[in-house]
PDB file of N, CA and C in Angstrom:
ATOM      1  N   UNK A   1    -194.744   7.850 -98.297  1.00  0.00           N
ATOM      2  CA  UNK A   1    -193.793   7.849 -99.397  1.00  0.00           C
ATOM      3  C   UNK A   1    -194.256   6.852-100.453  1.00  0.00           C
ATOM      4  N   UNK A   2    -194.065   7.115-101.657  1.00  0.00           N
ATOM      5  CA  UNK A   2    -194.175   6.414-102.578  1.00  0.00           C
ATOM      6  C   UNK A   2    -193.353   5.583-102.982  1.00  0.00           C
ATOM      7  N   UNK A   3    -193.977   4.468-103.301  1.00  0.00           N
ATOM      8  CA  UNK A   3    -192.789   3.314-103.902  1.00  0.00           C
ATOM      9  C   UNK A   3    -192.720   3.831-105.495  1.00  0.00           C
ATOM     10  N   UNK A   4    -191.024   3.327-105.883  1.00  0.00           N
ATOM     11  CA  UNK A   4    -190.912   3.463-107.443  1.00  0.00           C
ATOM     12  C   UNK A   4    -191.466   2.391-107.675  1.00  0.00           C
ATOM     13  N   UNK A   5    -192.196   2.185-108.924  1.00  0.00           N
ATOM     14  CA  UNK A   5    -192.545   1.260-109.665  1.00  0.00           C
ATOM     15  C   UNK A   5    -191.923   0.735-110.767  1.00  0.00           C
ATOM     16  N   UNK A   6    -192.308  -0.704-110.674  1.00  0.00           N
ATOM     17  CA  UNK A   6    -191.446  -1.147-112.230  1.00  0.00           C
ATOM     18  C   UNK A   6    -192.549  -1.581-113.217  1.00  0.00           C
ATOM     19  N   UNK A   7    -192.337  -1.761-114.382  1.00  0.00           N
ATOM     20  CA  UNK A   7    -192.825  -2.210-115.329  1.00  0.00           C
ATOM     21  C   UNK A   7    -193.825  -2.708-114.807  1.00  0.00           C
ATOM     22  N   UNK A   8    -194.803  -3.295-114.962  1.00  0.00           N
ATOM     23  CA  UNK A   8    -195.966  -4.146-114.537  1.00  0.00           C
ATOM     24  C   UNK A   8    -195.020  -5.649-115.488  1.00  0.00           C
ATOM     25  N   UNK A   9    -194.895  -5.878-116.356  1.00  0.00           N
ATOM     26  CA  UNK A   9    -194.090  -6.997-117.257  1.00  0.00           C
ATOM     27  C   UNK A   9    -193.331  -7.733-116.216  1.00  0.00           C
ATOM     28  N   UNK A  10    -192.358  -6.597-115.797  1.00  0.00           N
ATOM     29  CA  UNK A  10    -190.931  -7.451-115.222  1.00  0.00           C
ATOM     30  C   UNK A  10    -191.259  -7.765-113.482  1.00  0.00           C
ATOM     31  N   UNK A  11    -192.792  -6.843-113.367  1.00  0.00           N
ATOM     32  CA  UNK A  11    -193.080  -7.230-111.669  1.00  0.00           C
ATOM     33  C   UNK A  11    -193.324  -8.578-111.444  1.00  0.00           C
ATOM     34  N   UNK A  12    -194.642  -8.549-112.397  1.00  0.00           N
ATOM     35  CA  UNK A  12    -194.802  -9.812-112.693  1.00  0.00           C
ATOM     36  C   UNK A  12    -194.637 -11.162-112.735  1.00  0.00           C
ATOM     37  N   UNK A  13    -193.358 -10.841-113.894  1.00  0.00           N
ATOM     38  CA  UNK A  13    -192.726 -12.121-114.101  1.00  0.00           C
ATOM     39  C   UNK A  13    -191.731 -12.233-113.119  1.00  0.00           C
ATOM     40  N   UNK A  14    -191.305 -11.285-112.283  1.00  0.00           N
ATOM     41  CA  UNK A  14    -190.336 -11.734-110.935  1.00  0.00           C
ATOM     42  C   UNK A  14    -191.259 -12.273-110.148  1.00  0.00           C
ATOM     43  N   UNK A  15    -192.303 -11.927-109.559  1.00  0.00           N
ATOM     44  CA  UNK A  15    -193.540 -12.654-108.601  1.00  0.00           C
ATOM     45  C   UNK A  15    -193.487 -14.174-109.354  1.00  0.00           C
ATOM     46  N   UNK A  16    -194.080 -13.953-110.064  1.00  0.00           N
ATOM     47  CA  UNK A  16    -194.126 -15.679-110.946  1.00  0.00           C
ATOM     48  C   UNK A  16    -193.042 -16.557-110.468  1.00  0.00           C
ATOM     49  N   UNK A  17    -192.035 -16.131-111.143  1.00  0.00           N
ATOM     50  CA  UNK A  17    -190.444 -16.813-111.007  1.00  0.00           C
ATOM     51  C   UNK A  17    -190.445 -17.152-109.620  1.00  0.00           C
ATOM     52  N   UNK A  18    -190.202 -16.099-109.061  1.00  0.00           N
ATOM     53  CA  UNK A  18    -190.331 -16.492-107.214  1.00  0.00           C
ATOM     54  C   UNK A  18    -191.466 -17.477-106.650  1.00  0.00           C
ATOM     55  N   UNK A  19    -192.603 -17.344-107.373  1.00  0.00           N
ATOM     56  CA  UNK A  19    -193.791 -18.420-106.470  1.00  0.00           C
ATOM     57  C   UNK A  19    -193.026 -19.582-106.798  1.00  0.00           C
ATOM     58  N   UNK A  20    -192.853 -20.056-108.257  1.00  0.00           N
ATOM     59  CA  UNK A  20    -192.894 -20.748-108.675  1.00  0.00           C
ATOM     60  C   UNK A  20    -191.858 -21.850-108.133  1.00  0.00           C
ATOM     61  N   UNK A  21    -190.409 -21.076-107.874  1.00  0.00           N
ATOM     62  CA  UNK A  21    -189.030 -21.677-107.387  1.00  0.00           C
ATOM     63  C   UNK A  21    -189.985 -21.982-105.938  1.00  0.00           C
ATOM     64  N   UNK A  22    -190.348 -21.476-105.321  1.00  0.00           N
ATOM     65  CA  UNK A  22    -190.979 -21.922-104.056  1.00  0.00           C
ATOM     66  C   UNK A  22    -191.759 -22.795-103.873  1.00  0.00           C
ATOM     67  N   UNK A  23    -192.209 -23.511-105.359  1.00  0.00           N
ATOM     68  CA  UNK A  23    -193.407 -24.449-105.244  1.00  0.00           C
ATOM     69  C   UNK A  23    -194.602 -24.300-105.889  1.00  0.00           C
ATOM     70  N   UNK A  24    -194.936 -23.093-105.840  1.00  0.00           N
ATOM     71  CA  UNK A  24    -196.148 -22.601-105.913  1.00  0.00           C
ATOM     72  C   UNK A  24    -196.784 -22.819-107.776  1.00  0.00           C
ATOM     73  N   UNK A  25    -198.040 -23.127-107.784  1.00  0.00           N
ATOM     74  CA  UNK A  25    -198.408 -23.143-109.051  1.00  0.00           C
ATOM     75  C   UNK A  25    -198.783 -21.552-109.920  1.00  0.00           C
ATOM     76  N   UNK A  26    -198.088 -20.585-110.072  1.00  0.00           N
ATOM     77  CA  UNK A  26    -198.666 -19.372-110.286  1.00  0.00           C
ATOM     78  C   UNK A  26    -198.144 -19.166-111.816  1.00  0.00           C
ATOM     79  N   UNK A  27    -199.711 -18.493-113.078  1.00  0.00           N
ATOM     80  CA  UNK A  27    -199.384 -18.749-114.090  1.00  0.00           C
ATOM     81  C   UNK A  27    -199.792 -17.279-114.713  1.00  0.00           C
ATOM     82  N   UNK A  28    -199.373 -16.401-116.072  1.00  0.00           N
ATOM     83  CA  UNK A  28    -199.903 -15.623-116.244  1.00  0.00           C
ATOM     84  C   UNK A  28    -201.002 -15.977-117.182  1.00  0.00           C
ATOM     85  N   UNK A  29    -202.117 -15.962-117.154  1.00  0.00           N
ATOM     86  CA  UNK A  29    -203.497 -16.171-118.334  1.00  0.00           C
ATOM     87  C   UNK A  29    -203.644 -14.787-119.100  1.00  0.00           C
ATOM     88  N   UNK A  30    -203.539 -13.816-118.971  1.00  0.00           N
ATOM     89  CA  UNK A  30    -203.521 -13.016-119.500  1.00  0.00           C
ATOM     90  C   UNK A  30    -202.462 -11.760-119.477  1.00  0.00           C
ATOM     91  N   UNK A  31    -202.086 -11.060-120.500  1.00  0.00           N
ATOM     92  CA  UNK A  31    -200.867 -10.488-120.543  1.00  0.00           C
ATOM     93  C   UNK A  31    -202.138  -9.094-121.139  1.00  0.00           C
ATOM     94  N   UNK A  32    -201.569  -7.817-120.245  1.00  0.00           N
ATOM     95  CA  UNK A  32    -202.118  -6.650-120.299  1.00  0.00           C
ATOM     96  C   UNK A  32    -200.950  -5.963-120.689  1.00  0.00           C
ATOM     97  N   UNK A  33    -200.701  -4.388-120.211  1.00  0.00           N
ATOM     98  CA  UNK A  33    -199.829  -3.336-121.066  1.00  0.00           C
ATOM     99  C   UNK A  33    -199.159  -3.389-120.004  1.00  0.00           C
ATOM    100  N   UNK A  34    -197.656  -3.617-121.146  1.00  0.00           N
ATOM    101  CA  UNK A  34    -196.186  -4.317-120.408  1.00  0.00           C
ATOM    102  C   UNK A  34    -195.679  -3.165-119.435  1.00  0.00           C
ATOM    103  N   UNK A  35    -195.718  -2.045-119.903  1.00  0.00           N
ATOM    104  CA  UNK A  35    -195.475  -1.313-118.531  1.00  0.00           C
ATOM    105  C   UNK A  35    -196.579  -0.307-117.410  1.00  0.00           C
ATOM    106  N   UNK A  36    -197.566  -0.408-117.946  1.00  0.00           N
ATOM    107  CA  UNK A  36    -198.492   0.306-116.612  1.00  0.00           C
ATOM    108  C   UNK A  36    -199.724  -0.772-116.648  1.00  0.00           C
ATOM    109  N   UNK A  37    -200.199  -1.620-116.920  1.00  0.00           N
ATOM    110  CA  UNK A  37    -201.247  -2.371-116.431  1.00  0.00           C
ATOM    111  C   UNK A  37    -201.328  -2.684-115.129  1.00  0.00           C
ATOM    112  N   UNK A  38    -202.942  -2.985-114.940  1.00  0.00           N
ATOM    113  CA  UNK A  38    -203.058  -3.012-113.457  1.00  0.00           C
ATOM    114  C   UNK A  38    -202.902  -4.567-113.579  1.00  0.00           C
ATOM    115  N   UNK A  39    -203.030  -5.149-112.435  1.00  0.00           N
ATOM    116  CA  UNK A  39    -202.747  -6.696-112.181  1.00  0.00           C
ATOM    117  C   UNK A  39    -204.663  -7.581-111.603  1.00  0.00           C
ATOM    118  N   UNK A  40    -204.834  -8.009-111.862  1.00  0.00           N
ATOM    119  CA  UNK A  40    -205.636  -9.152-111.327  1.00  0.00           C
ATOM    120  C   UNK A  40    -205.491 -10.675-110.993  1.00  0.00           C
ATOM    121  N   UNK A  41    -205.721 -10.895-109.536  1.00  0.00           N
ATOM    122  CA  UNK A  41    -204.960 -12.496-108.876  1.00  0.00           C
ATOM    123  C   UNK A  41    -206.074 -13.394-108.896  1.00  0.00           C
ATOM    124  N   UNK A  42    -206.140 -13.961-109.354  1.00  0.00           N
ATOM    125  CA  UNK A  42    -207.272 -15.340-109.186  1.00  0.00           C
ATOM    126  C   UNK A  42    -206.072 -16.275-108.423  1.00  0.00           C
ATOM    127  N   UNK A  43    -207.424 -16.595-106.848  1.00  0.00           N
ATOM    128  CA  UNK A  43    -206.037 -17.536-105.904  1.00  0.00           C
ATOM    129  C   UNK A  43    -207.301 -19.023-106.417  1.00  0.00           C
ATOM    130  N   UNK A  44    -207.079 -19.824-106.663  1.00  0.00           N
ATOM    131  CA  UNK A  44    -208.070 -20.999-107.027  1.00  0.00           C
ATOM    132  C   UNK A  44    -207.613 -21.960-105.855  1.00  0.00           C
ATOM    133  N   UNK A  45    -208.052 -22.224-104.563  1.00  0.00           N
ATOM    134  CA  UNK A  45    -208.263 -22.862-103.773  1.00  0.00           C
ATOM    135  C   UNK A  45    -209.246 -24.662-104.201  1.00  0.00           C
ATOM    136  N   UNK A  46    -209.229 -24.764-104.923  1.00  0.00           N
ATOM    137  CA  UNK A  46    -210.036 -25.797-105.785  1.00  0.00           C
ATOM    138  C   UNK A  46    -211.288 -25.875-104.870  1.00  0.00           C
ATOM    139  N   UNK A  47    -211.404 -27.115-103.993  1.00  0.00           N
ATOM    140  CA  UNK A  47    -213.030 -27.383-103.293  1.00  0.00           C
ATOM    141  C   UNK A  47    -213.066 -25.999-102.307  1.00  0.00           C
ATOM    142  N   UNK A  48    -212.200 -25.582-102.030  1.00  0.00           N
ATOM    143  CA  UNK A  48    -212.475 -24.414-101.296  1.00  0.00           C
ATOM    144  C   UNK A  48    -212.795 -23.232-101.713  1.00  0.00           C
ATOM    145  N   UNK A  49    -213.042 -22.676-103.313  1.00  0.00           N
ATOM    146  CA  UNK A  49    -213.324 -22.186-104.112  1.00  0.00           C
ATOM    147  C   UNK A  49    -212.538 -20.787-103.925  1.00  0.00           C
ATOM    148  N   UNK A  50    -212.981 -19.723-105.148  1.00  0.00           N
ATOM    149  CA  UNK A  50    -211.912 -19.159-105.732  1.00  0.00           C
ATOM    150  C   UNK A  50    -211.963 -17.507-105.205  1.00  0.00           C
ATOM    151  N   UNK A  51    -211.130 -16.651-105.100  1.00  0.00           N
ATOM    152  CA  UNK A  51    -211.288 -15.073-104.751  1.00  0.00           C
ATOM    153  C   UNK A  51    -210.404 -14.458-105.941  1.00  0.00           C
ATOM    154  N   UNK A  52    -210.814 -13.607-106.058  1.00  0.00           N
ATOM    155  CA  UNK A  52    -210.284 -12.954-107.161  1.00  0.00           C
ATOM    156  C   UNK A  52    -209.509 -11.475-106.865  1.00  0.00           C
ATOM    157  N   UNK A  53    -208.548 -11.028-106.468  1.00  0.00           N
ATOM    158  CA  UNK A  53    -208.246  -9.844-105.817  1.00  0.00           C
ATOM    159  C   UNK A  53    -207.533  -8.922-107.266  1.00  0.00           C
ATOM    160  N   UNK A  54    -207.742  -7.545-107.221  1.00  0.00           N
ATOM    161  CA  UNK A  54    -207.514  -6.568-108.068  1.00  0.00           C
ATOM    162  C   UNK A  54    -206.675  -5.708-107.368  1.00  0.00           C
ATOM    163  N   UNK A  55    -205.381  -5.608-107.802  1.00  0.00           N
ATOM    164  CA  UNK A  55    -204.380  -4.547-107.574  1.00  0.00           C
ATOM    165  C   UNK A  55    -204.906  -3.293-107.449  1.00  0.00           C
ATOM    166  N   UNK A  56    -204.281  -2.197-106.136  1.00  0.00           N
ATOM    167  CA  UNK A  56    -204.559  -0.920-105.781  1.00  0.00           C
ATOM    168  C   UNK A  56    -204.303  -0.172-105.262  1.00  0.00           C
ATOM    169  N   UNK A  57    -204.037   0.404-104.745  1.00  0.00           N
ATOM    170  CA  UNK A  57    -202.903   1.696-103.851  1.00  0.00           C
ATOM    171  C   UNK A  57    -204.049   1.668-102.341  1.00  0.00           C
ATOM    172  N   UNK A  58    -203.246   1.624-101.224  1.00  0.00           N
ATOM    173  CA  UNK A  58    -203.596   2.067-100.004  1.00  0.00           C
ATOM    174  C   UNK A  58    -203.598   3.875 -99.854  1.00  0.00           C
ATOM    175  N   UNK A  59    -204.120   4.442 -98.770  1.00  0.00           N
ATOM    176  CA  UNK A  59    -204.567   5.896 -98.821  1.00  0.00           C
ATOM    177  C   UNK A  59    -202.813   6.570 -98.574  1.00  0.00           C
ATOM    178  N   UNK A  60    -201.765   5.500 -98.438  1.00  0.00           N
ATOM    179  CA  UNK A  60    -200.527   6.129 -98.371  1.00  0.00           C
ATOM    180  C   UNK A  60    -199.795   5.686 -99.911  1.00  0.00           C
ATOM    181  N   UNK A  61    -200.218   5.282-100.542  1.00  0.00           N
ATOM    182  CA  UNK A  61    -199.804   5.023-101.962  1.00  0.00           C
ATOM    183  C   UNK A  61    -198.881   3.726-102.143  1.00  0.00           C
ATOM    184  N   UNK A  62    -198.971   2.987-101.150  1.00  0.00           N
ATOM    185  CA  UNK A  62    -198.582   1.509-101.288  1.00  0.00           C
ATOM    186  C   UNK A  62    -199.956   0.297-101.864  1.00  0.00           C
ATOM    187  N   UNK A  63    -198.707  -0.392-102.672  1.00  0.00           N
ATOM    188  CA  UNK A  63    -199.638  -1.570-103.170  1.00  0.00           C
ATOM    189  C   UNK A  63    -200.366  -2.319-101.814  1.00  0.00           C
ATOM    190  N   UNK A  64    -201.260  -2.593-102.585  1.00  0.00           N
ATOM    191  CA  UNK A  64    -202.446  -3.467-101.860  1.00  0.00           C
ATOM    192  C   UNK A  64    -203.419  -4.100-102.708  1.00  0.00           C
ATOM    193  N   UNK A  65    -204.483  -4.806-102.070  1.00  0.00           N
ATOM    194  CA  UNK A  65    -205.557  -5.699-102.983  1.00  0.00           C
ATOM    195  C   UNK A  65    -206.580  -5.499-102.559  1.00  0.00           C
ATOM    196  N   UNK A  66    -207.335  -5.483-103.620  1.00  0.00           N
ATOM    197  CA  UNK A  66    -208.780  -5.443-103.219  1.00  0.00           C
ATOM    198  C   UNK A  66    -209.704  -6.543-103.593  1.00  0.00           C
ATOM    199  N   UNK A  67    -210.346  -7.464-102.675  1.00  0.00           N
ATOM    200  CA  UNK A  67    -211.056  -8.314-102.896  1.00  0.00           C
ATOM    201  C   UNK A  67    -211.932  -8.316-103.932  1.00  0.00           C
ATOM    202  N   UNK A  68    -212.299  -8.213-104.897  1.00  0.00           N
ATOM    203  CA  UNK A  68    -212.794  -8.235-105.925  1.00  0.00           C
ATOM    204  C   UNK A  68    -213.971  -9.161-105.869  1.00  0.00           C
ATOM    205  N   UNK A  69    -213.714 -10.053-105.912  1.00  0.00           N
ATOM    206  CA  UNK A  69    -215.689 -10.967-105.731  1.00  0.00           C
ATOM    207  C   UNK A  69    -215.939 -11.040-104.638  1.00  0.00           C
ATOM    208  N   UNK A  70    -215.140 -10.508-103.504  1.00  0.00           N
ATOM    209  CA  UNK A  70    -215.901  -9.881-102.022  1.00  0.00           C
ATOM    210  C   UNK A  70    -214.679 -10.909-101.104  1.00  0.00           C
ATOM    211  N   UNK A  71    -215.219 -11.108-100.051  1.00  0.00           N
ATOM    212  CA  UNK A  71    -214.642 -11.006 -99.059  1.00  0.00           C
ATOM    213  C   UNK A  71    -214.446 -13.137 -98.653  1.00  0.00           C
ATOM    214  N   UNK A  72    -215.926 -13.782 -99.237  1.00  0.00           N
ATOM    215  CA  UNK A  72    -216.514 -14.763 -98.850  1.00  0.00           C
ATOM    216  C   UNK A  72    -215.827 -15.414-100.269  1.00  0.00           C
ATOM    217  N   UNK A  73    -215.003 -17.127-100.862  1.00  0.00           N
ATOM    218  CA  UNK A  73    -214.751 -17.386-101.653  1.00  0.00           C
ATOM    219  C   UNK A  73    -215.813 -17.459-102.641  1.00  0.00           C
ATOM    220  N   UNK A  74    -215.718 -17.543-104.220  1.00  0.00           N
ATOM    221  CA  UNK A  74    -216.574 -18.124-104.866  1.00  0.00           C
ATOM    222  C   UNK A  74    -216.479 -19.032-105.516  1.00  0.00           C
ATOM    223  N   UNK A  75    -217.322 -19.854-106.535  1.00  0.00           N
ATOM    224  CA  UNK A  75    -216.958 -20.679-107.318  1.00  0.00           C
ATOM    225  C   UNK A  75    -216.071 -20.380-108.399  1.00  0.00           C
ATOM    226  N   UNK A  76    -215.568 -21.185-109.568  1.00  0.00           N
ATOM    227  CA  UNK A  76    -214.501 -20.528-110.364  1.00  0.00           C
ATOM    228  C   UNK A  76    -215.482 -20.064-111.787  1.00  0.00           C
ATOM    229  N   UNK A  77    -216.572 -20.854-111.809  1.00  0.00           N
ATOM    230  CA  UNK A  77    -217.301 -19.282-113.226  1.00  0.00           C
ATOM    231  C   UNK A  77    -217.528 -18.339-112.503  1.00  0.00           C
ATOM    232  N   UNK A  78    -217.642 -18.629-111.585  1.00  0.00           N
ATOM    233  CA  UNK A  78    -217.953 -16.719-110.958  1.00  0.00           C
ATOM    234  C   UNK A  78    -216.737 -15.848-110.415  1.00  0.00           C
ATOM    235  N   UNK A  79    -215.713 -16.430-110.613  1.00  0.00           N
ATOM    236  CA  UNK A  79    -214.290 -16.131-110.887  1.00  0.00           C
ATOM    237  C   UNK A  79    -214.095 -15.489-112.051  1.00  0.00           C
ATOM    238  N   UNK A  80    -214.381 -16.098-112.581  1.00  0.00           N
ATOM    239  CA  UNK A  80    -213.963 -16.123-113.910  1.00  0.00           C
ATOM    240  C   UNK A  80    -214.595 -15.235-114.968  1.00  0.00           C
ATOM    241  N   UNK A  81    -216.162 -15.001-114.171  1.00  0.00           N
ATOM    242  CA  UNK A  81    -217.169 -13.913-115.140  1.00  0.00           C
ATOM    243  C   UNK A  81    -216.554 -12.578-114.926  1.00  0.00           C
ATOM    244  N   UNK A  82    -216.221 -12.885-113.579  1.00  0.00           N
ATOM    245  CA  UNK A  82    -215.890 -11.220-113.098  1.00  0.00           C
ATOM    246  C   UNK A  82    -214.440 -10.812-113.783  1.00  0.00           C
ATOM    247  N   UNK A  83    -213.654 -11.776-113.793  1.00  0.00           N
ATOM    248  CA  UNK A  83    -212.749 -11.237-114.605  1.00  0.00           C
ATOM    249  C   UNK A  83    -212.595 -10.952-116.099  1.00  0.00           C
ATOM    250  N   UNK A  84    -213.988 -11.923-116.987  1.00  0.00           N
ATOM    251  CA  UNK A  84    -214.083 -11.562-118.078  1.00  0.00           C
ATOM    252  C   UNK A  84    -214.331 -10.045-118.730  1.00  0.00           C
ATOM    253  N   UNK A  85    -215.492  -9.922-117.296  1.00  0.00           N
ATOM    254  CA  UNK A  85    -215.933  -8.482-117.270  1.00  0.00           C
ATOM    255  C   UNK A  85    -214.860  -7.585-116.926  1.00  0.00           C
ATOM    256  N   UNK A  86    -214.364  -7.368-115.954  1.00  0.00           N
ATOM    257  CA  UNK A  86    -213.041  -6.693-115.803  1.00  0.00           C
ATOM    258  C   UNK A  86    -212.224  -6.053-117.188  1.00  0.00           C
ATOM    259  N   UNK A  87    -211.877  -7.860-117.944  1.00  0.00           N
ATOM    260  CA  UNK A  87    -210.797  -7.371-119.329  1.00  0.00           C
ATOM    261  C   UNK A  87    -211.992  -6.791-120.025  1.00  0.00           C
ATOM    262  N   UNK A  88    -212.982  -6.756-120.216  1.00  0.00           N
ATOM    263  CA  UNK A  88    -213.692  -6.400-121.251  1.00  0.00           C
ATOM    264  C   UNK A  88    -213.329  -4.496-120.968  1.00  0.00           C
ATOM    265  N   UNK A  89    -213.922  -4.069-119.362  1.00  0.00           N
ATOM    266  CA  UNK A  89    -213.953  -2.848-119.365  1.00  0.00           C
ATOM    267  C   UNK A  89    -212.497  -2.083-119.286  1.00  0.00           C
ATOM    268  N   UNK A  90    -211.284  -3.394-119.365  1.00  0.00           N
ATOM    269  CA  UNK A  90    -209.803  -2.640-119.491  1.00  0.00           C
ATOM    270  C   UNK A  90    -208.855  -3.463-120.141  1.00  0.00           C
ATOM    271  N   UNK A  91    -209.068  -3.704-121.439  1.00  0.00           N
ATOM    272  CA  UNK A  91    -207.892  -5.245-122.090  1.00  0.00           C
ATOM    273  C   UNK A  91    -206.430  -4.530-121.602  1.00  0.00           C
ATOM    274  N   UNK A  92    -206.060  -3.397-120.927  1.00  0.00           N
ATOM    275  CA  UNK A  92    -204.753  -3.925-120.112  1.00  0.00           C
ATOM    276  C   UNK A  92    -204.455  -4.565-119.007  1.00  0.00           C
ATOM    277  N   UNK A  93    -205.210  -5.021-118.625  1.00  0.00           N
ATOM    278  CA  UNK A  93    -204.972  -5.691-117.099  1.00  0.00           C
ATOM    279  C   UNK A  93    -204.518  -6.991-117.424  1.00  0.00           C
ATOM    280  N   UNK A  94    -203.477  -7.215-116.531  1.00  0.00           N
ATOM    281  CA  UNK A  94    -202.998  -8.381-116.501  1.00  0.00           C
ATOM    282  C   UNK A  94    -203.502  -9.578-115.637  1.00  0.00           C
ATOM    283  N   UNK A  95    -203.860 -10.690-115.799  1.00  0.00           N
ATOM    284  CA  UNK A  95    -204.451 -11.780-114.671  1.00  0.00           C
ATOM    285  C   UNK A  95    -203.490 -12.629-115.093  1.00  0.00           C
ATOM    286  N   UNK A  96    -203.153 -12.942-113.611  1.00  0.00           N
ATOM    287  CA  UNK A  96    -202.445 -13.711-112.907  1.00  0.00           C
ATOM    288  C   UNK A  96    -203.097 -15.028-112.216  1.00  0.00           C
ATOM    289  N   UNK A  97    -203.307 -16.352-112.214  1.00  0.00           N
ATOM    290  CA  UNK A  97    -203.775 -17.468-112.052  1.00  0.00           C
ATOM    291  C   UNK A  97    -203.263 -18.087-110.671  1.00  0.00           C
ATOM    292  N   UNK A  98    -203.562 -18.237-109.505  1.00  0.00           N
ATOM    293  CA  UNK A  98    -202.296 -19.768-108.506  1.00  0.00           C
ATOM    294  C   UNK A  98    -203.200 -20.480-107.858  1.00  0.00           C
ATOM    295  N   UNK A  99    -202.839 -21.411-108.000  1.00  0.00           N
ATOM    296  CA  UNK A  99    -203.386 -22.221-107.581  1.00  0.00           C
ATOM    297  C   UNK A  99    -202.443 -23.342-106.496  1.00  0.00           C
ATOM    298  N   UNK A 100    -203.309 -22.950-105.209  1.00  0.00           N
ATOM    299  CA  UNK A 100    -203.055 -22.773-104.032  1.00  0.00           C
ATOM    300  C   UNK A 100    -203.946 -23.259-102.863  1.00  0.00           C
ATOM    301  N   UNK A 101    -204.078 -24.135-101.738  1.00  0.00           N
ATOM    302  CA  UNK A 101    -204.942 -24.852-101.286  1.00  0.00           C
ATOM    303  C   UNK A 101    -205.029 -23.655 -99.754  1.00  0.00           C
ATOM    304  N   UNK A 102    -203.817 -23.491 -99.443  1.00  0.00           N
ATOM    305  CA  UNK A 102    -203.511 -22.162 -98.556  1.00  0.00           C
ATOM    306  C   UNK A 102    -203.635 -20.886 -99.133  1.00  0.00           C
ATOM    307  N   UNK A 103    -204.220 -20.626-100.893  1.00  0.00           N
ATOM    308  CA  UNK A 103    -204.148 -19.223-100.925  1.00  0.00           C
ATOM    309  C   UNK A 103    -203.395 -18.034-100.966  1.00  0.00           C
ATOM    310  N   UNK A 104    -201.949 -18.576-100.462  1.00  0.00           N
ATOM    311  CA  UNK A 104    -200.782 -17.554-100.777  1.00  0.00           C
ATOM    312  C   UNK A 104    -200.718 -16.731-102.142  1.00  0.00           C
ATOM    313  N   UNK A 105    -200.851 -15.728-101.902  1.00  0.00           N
ATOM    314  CA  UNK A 105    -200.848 -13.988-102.782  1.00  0.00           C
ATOM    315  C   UNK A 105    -198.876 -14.144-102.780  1.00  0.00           C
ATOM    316  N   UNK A 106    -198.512 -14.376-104.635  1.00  0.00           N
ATOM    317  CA  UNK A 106    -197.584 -13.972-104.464  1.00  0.00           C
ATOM    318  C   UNK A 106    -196.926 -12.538-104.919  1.00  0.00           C
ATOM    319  N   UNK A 107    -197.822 -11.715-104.683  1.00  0.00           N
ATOM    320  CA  UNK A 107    -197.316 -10.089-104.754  1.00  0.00           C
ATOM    321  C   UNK A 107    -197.583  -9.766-103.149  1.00  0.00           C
ATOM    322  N   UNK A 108    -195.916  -8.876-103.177  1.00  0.00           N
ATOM    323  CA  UNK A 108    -196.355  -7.914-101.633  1.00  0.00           C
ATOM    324  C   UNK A 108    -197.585  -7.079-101.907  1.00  0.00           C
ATOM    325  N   UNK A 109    -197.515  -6.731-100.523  1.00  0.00           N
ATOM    326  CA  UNK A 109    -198.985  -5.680-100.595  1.00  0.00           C
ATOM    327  C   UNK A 109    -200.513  -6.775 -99.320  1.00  0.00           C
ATOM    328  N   UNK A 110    -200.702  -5.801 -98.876  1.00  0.00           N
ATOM    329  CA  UNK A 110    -201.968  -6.303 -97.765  1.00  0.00           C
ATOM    330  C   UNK A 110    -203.465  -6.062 -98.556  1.00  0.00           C
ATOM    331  N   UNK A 111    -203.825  -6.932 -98.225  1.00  0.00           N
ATOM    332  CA  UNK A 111    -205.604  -7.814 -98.617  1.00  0.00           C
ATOM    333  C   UNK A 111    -206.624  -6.306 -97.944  1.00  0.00           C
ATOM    334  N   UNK A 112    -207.043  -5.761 -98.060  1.00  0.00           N
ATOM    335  CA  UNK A 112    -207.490  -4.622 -97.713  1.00  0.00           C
ATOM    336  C   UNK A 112    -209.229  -5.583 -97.424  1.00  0.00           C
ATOM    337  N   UNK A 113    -209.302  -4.889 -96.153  1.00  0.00           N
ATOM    338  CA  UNK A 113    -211.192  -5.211 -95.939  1.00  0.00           C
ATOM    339  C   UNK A 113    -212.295  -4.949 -97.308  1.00  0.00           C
ATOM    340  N   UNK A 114    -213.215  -5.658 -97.101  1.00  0.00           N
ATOM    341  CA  UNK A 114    -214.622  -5.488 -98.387  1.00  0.00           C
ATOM    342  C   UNK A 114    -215.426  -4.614 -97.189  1.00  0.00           C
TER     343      UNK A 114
END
């Protein structure tokens, strides 16, 4: 079954709101198209360096993530290239920033294997 979807805008900014009341440092850096953009998470682990996960549907049509600079952390320009590249090949995508020593993803949805 398919989930309804909301806005990408108001998903968003409810994830945010929620990390945030919880503690969490989570920021939007970039603002894509308010109602269907895809999402991109940069989790910035600081010395433990950075993963970058890209919003995506599982083979049953639930949200999920896809590791995006792989599986192993990276540094944060190489965070950061890949996502440049990313907006370049889609200026709607939205990136999402947290910074997080544990890494907590604050969108539902499961980390899918590389």
């Amino acid at each position: 079954m398919v989930e309804a979807r909301l806005k990408t805008e108001i998903w968003v900014q409810a994830a945010v709101k929620r990390a945030n009341i919880d503690g969490g440092i989570v920021t939007v850096v970039a603002k894509g198209d308010p109602t269907a953009g895809s999402v991109l998470v940069k989790i910035n682990r600081f010395a433990d360096g950075c993963q970058v996960l890209a919003e995506t549907r599982d083979p049953n049509g639930a949200r999920a993530w896809y590791p995006g600079t792989g599986a192993a952390a990276v540094d944060e320009p190489t965070a950061d290239a890949y996502i440049e590249r990313a907006r370049k090949r889609d200026p709607d995508l939205w990136v999402v920033e947290v910074e997080d020593r544990t890494g907590r993803l604050p969108f539902e949805g499961k980390i899918l294997a590389t």
